[in-house]
N, C-alpha and C. Protein backbone atom coordinates (compact mmCIF):
# COMPACT_ATOMS: atom_id res chain seq x y z
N UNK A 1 -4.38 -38.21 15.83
CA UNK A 1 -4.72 -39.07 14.73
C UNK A 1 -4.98 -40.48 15.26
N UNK A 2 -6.17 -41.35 14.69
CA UNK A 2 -6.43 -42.90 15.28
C UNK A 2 -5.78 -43.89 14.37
N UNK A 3 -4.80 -44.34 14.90
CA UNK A 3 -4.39 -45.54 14.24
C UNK A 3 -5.30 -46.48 13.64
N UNK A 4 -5.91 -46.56 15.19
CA UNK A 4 -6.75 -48.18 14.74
C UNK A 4 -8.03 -47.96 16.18
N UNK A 5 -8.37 -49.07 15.79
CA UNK A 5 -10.18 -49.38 16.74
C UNK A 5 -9.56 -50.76 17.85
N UNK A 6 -10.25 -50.34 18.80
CA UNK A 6 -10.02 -51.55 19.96
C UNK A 6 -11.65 -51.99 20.10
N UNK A 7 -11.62 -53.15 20.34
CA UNK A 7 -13.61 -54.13 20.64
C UNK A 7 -12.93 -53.28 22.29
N UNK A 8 -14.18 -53.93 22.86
CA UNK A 8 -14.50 -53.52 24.31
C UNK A 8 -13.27 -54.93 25.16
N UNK A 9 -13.09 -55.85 24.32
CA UNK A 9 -12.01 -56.67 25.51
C UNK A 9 -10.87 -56.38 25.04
N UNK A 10 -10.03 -55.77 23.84
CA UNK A 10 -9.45 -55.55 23.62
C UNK A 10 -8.40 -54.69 24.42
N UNK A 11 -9.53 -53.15 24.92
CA UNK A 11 -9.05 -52.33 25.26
C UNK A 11 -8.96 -52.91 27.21
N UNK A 12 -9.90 -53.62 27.34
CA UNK A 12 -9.70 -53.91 29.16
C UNK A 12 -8.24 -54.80 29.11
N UNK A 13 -8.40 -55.73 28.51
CA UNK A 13 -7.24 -56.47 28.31
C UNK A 13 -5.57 -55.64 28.44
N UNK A 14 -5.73 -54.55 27.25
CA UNK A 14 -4.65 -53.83 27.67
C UNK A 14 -4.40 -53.48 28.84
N UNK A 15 -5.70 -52.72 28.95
CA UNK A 15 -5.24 -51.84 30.76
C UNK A 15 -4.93 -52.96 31.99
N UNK A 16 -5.67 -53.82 31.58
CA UNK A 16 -5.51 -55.03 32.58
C UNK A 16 -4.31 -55.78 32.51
N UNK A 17 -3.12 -55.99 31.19
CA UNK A 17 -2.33 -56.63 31.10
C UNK A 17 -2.64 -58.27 30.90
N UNK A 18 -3.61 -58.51 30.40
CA UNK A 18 -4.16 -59.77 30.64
C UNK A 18 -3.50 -60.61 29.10
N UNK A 19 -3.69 -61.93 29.29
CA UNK A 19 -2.66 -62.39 28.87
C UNK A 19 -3.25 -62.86 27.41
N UNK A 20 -4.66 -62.83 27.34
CA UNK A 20 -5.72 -62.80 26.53
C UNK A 20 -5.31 -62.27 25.05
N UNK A 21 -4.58 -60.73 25.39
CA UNK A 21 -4.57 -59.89 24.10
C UNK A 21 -3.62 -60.51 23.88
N UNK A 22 -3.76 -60.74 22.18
CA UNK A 22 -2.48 -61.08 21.24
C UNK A 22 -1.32 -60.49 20.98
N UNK A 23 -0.12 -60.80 21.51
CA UNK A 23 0.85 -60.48 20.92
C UNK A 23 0.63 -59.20 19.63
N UNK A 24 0.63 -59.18 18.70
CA UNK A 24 0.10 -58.64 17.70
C UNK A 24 -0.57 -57.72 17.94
N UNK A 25 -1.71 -57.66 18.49
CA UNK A 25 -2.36 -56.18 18.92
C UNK A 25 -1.72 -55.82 20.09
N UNK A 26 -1.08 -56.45 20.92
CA UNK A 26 -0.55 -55.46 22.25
C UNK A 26 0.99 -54.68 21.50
N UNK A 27 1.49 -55.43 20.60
CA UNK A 27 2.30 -54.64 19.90
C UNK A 27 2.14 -53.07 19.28
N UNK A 28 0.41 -53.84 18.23
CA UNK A 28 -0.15 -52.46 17.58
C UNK A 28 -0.46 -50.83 18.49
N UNK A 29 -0.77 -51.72 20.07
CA UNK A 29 -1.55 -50.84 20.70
C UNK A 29 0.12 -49.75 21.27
N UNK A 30 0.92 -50.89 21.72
CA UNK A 30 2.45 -50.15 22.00
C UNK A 30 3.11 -48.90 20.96
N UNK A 31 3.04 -49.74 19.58
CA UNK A 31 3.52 -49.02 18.47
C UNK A 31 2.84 -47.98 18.28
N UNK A 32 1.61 -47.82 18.26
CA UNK A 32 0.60 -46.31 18.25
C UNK A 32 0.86 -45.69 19.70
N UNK A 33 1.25 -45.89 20.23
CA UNK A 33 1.18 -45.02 21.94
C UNK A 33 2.53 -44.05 21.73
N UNK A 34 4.03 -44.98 21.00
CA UNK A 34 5.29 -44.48 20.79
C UNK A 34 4.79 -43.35 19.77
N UNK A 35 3.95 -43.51 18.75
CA UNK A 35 4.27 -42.56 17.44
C UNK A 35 3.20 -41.49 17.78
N UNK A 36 2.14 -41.12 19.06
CA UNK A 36 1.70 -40.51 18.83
C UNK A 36 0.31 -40.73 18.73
N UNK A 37 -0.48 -41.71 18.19
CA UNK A 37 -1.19 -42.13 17.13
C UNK A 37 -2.45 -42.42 18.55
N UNK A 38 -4.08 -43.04 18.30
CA UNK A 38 -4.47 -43.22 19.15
C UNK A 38 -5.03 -44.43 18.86
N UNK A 39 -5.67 -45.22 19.81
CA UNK A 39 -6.48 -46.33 19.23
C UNK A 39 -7.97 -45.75 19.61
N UNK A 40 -8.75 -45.66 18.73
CA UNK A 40 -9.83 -45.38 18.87
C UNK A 40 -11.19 -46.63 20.23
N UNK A 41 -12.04 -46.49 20.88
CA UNK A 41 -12.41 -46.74 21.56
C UNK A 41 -14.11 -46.31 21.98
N UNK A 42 -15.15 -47.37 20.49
CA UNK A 42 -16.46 -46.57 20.54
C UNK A 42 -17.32 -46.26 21.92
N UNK A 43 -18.02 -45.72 21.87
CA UNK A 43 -18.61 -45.36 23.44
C UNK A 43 -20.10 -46.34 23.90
N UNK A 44 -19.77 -47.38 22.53
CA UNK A 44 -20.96 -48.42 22.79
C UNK A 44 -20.06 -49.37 23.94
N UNK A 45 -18.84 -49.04 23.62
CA UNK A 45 -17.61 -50.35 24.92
C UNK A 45 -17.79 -49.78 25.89
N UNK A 46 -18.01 -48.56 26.82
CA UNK A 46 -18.47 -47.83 27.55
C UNK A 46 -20.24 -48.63 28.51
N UNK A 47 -20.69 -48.55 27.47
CA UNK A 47 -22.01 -49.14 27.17
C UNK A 47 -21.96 -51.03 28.03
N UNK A 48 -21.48 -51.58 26.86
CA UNK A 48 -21.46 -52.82 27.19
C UNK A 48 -20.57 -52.98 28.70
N UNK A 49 -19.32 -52.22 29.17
CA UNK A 49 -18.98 -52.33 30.38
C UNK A 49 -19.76 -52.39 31.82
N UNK A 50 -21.14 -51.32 31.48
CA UNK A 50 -21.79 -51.40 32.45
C UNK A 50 -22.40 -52.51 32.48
N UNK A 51 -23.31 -53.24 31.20
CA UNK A 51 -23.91 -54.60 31.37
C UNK A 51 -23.12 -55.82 32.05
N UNK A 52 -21.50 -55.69 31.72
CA UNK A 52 -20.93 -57.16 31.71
C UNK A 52 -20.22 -56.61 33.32
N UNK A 53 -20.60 -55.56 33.97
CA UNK A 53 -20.12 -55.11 35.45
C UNK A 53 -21.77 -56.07 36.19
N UNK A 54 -22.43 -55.76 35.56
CA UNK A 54 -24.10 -56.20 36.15
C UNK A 54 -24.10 -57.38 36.17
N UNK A 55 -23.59 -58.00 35.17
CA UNK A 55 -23.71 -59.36 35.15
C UNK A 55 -22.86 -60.13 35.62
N UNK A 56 -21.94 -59.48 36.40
CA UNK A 56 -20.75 -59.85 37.33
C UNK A 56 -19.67 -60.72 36.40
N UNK A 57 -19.68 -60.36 35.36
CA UNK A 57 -18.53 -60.78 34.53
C UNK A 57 -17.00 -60.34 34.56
N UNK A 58 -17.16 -58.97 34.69
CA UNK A 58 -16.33 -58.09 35.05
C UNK A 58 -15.68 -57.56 36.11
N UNK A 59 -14.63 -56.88 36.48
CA UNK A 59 -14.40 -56.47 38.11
C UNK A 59 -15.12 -55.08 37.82
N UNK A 60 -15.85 -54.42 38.79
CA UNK A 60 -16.64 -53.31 39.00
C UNK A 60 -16.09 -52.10 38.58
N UNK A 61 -14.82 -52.42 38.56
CA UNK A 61 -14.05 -51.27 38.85
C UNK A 61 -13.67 -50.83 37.11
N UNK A 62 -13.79 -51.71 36.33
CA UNK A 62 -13.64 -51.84 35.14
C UNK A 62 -14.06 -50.68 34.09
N UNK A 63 -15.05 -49.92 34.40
CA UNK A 63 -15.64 -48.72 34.21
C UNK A 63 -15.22 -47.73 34.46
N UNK A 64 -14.65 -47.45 35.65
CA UNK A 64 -13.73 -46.42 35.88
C UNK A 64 -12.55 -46.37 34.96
N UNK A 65 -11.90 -47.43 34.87
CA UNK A 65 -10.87 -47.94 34.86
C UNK A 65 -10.79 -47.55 33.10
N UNK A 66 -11.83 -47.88 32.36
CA UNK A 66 -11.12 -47.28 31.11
C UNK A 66 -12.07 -45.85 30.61
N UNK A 67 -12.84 -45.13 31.46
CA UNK A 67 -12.72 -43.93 31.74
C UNK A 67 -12.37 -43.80 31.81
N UNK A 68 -11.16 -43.40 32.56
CA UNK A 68 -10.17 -42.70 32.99
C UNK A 68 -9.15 -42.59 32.11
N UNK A 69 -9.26 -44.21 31.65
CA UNK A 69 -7.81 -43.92 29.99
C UNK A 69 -8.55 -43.09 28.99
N UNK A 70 -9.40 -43.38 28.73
CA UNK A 70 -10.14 -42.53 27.21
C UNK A 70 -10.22 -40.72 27.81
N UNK A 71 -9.89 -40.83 28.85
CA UNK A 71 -10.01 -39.27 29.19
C UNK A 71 -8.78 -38.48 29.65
N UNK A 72 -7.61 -39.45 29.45
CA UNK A 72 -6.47 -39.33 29.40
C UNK A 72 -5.88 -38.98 28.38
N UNK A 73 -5.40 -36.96 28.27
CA UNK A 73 -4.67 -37.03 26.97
C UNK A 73 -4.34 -37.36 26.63
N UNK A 74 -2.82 -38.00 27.50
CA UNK A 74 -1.89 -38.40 26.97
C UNK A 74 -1.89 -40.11 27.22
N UNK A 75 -2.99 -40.57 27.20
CA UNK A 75 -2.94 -42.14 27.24
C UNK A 75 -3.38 -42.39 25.97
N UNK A 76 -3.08 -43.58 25.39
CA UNK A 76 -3.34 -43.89 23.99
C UNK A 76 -4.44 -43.99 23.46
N UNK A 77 -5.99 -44.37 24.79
CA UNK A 77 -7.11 -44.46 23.54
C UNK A 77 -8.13 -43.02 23.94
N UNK A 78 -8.64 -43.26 22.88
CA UNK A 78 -9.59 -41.97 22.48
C UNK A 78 -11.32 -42.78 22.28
N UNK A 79 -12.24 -42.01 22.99
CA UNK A 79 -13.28 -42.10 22.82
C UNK A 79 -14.39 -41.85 21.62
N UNK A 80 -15.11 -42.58 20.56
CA UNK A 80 -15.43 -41.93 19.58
C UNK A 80 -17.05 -42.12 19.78
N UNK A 81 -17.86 -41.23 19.31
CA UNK A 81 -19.45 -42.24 19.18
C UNK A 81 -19.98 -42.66 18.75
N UNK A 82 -20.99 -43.26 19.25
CA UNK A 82 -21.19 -44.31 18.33
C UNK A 82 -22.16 -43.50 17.42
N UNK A 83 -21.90 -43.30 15.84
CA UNK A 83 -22.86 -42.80 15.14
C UNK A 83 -23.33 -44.25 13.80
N UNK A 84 -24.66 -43.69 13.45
CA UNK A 84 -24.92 -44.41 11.92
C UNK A 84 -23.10 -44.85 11.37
């Protein structure tokens, strides 16, 4: 079941630990991981990772990096697509 939706810095932020995410959502994202629950994660953030890797905004590795969570059963976010 998806709790809730993460933007594309939302979810790097988590994996990254960065100091960026709010209190408040690193809570939300904790509290859904304990109950089960997932944070959803559209596959346009997927998308935009590769642009902001190109544009050297990002560390490279950043792509892998939340692949690997969205493809992780048992990690909290879940991949959805992007539809209408």
């Amino acid at each position: 079941m998806v709790g809730g939706v993460a933007d594309t810095h939302a979810a790097l932020w988590h994996l990254y630990g960065d100091a960026r995410l709010s209190p408040r959502a690193r809570d939300f994202i904790h509290t859904s991981a304990s109950s089960g629950q997932k944070i959803a994660v559209s596959s346009i953030s997927l998308a935009e990772i590769v642009y902001l890797v190109e544009k050297q905004r990002i560390p490279a590795a950043a792509f892998e990096y939340l692949s690997e969570a969205v493809a992780d059963p048992d990690g909290v976010f879940q991949e959805i697509p992007l539809t209408q």
